[in-house]
PDB file of N, CA and C in Angstrom:
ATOM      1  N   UNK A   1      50.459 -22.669  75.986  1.00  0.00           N
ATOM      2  CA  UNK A   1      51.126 -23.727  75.260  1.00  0.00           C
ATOM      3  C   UNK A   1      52.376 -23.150  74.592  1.00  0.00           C
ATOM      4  N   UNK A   2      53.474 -23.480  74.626  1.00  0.00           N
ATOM      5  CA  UNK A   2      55.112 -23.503  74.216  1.00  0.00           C
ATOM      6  C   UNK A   2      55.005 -24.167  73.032  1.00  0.00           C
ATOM      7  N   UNK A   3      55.442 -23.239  71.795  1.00  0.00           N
ATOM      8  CA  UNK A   3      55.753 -23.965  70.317  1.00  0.00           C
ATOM      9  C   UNK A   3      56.990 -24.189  70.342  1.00  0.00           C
ATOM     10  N   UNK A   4      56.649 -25.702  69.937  1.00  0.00           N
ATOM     11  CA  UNK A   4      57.961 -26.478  70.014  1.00  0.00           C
ATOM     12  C   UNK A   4      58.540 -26.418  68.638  1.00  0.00           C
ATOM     13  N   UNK A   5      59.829 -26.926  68.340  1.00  0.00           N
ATOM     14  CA  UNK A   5      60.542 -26.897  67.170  1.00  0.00           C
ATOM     15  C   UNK A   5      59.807 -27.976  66.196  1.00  0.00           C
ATOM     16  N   UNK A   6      59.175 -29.240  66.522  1.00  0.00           N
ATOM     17  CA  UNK A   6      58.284 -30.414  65.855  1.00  0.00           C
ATOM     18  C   UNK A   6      56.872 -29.429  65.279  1.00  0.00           C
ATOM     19  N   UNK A   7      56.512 -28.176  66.111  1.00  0.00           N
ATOM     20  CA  UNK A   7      55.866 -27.533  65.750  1.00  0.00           C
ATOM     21  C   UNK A   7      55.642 -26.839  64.592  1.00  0.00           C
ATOM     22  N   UNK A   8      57.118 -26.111  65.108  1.00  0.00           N
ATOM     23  CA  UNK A   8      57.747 -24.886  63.947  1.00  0.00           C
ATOM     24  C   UNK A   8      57.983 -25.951  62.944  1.00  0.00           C
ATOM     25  N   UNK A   9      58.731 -26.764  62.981  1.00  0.00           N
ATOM     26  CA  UNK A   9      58.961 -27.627  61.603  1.00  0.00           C
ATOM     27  C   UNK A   9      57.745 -28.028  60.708  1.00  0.00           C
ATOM     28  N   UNK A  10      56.558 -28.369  61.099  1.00  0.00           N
ATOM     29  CA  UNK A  10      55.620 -29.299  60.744  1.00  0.00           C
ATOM     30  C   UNK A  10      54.922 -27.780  59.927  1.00  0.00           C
ATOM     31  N   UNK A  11      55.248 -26.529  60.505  1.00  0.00           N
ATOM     32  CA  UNK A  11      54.888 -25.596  60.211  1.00  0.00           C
ATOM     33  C   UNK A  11      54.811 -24.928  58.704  1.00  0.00           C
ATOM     34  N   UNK A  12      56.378 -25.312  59.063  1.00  0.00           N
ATOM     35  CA  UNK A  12      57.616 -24.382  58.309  1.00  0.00           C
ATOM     36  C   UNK A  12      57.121 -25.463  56.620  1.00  0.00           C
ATOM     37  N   UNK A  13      57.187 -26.677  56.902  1.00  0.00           N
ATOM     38  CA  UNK A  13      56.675 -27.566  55.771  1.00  0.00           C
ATOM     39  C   UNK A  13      55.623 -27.423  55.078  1.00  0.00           C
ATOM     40  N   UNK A  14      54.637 -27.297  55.843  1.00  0.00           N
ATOM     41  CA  UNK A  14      53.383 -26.836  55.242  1.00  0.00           C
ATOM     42  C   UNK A  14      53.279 -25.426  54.929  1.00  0.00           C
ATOM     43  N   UNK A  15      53.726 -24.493  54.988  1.00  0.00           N
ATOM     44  CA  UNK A  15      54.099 -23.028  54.057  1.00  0.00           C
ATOM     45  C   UNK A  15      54.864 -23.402  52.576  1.00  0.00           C
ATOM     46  N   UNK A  16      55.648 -24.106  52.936  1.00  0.00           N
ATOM     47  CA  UNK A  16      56.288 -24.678  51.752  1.00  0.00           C
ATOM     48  C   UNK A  16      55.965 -25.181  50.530  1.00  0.00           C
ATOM     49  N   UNK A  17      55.320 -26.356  51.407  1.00  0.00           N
ATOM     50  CA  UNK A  17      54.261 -27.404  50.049  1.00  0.00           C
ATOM     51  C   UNK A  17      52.582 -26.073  49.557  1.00  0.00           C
ATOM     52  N   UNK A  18      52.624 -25.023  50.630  1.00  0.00           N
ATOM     53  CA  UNK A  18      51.272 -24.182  49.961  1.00  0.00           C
ATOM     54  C   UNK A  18      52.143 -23.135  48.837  1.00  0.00           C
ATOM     55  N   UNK A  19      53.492 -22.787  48.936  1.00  0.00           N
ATOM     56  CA  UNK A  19      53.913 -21.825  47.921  1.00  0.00           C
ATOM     57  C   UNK A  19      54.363 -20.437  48.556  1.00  0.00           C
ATOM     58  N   UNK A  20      53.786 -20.846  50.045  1.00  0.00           N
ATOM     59  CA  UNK A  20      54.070 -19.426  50.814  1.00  0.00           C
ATOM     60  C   UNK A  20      55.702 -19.261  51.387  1.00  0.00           C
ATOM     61  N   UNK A  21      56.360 -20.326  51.393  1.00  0.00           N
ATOM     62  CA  UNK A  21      58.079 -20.390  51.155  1.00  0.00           C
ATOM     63  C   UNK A  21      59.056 -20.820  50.499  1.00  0.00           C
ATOM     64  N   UNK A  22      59.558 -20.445  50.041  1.00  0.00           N
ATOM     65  CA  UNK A  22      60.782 -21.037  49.025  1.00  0.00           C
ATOM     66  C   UNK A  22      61.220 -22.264  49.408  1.00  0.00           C
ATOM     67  N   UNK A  23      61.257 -23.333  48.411  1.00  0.00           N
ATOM     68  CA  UNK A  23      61.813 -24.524  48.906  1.00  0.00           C
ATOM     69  C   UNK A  23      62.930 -25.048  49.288  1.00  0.00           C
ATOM     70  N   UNK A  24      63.849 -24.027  48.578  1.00  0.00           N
ATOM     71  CA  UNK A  24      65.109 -24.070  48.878  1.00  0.00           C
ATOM     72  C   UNK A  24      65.755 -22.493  48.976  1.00  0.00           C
ATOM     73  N   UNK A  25      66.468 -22.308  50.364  1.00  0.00           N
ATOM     74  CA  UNK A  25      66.820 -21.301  50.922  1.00  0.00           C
ATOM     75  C   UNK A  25      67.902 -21.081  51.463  1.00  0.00           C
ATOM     76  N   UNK A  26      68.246 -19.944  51.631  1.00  0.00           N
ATOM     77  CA  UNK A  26      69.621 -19.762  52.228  1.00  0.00           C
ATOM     78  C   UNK A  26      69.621 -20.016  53.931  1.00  0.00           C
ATOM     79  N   UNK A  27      70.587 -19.956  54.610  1.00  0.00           N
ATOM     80  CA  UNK A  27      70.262 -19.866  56.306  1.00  0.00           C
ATOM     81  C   UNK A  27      69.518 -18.909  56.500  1.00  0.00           C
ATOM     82  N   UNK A  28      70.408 -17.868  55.869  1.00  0.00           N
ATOM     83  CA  UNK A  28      69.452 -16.717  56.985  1.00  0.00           C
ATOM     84  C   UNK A  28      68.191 -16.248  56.854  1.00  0.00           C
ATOM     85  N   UNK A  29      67.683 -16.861  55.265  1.00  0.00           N
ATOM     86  CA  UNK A  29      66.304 -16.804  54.879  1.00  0.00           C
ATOM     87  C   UNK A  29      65.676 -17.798  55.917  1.00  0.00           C
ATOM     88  N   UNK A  30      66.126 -19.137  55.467  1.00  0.00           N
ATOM     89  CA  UNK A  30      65.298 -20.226  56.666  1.00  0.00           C
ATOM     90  C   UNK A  30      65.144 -19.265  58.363  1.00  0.00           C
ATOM     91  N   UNK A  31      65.792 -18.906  58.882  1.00  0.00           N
ATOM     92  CA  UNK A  31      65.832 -18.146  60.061  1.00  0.00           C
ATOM     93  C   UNK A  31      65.265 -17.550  60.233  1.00  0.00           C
ATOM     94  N   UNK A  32      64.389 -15.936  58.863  1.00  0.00           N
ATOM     95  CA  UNK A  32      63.928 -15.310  58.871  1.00  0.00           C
ATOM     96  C   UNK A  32      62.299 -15.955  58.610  1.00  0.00           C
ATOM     97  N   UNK A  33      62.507 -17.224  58.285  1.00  0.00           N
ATOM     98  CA  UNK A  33      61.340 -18.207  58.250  1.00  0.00           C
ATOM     99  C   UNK A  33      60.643 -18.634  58.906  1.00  0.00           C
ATOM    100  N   UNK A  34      61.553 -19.199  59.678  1.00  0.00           N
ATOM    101  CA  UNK A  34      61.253 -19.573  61.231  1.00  0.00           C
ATOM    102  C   UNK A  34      60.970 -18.558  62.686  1.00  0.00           C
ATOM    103  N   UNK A  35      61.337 -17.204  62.334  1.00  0.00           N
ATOM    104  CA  UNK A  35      60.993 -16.008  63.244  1.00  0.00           C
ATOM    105  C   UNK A  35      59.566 -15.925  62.639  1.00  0.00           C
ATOM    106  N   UNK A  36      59.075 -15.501  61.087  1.00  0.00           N
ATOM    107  CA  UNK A  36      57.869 -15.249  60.580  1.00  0.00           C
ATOM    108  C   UNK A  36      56.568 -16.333  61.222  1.00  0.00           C
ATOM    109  N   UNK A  37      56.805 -17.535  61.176  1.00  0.00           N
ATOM    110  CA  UNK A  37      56.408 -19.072  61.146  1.00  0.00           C
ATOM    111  C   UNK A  37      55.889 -18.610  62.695  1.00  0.00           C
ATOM    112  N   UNK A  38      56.971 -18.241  63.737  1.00  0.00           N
ATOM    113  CA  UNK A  38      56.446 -18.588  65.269  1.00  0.00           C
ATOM    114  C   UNK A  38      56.260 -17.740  65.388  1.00  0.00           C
ATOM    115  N   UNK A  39      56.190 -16.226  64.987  1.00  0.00           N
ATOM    116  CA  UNK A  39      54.817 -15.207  65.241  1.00  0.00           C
ATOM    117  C   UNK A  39      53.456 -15.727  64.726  1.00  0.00           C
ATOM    118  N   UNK A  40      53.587 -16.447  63.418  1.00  0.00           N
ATOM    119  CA  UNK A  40      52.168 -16.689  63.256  1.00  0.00           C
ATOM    120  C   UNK A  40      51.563 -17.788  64.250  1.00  0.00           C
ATOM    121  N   UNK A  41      52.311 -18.494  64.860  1.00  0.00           N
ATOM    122  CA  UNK A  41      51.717 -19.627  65.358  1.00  0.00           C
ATOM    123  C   UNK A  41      51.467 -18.695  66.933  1.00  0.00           C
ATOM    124  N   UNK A  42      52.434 -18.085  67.142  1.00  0.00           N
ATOM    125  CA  UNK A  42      52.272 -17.406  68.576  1.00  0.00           C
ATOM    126  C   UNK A  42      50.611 -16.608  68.655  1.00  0.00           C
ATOM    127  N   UNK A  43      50.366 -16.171  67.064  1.00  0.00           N
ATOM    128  CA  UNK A  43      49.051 -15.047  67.314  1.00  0.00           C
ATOM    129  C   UNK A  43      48.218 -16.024  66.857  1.00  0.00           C
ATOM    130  N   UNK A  44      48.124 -17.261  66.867  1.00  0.00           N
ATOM    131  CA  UNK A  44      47.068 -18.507  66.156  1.00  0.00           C
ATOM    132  C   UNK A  44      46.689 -18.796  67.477  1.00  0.00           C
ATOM    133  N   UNK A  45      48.018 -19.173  68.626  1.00  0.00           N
ATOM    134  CA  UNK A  45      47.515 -19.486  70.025  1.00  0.00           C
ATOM    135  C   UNK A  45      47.446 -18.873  71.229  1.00  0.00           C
ATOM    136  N   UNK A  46      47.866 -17.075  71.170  1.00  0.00           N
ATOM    137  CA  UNK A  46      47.026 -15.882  71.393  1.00  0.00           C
ATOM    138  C   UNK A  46      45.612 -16.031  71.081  1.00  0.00           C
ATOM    139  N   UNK A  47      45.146 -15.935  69.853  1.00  0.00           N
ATOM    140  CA  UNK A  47      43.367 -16.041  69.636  1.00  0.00           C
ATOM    141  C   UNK A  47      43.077 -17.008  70.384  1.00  0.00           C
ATOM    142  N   UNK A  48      43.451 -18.054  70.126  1.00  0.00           N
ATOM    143  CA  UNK A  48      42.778 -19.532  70.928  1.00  0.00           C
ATOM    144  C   UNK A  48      42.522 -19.228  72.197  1.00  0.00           C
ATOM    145  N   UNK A  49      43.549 -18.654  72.993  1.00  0.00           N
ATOM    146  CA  UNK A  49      43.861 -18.363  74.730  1.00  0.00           C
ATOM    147  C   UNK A  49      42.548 -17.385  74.812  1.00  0.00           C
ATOM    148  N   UNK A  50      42.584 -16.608  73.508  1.00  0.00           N
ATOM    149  CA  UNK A  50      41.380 -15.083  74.154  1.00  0.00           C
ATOM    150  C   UNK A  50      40.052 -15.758  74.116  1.00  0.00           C
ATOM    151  N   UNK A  51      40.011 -16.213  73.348  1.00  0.00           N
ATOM    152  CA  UNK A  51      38.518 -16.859  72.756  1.00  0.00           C
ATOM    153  C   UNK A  51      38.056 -17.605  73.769  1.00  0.00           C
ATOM    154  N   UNK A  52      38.685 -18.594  74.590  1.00  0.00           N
ATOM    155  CA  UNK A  52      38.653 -19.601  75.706  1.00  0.00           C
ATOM    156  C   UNK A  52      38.573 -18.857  76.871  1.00  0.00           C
ATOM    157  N   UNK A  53      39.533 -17.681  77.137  1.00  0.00           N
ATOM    158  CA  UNK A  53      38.983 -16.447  77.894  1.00  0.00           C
ATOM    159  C   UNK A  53      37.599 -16.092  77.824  1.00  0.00           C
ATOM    160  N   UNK A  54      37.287 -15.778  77.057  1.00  0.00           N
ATOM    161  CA  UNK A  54      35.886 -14.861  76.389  1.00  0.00           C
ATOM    162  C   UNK A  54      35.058 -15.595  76.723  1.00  0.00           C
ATOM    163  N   UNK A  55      34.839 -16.812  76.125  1.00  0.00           N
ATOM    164  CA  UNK A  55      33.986 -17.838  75.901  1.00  0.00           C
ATOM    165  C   UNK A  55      33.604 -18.248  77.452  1.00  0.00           C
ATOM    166  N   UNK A  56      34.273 -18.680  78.225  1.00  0.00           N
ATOM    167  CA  UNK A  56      34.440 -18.594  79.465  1.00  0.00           C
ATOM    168  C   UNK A  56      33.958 -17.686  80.742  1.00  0.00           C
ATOM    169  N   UNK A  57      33.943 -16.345  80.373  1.00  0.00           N
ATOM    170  CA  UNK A  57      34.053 -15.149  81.009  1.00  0.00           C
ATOM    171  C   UNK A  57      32.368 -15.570  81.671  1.00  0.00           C
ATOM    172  N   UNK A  58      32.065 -14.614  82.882  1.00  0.00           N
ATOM    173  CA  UNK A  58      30.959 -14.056  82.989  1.00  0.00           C
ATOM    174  C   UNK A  58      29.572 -13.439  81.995  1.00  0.00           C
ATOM    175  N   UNK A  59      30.650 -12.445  81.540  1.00  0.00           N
ATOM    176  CA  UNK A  59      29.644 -11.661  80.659  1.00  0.00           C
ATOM    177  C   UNK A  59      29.319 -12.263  79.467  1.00  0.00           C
ATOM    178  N   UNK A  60      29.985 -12.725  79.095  1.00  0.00           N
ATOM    179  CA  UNK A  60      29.652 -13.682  78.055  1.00  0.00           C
ATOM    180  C   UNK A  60      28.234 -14.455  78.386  1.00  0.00           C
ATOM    181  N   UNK A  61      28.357 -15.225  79.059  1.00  0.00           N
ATOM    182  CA  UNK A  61      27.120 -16.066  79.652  1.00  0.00           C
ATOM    183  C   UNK A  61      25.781 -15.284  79.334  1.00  0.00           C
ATOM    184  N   UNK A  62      25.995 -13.907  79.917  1.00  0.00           N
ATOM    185  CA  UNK A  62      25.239 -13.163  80.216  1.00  0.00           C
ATOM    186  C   UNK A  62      24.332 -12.484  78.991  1.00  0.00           C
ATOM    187  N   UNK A  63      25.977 -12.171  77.902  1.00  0.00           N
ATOM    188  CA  UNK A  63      24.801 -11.942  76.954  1.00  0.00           C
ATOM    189  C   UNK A  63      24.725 -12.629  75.784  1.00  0.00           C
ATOM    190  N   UNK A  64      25.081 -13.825  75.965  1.00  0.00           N
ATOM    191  CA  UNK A  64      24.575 -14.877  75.134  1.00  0.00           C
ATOM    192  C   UNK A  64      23.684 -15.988  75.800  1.00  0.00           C
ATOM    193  N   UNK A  65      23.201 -16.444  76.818  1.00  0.00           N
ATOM    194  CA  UNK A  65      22.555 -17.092  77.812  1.00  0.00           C
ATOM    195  C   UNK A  65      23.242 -18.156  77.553  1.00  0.00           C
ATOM    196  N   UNK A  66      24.103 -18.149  77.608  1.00  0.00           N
ATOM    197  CA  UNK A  66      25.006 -19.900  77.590  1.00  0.00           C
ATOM    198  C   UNK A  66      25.491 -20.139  78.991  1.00  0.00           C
TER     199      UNK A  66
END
């Protein structure tokens, strides 16, 4: 899945309203916001991809009897 900018935005907002970004910023802060923002979302839907891997897998089955 491709994070879209509706993504990053919806993102970038909700860091905001929690305290984890300044509400008001310069560009190159917002920028450095938005690089921070889509690593986290990139390693949110990394886990998801592995887990669905995993979960999925053979061995898994095997040693969980699912």
């Amino acid at each position: 899945m491709q994070i879209t900018e509706l993504m990053l935005s919806a993102a970038i907002r909700e860091a905001r309203e929690a305290g984890l970004f300044h509400r008001h910023c310069s560009p190159s802060e917002l920028e450095i916001n938005k690089q921070v923002m889509h690593s986290v979302l990139n390693a949110a839907l990394s886990a998801e991809r592995m887990k669905s891997v995993t979960l999925d897998s053979p061995d898994h089955s095997l040693m969980h009897g699912t």
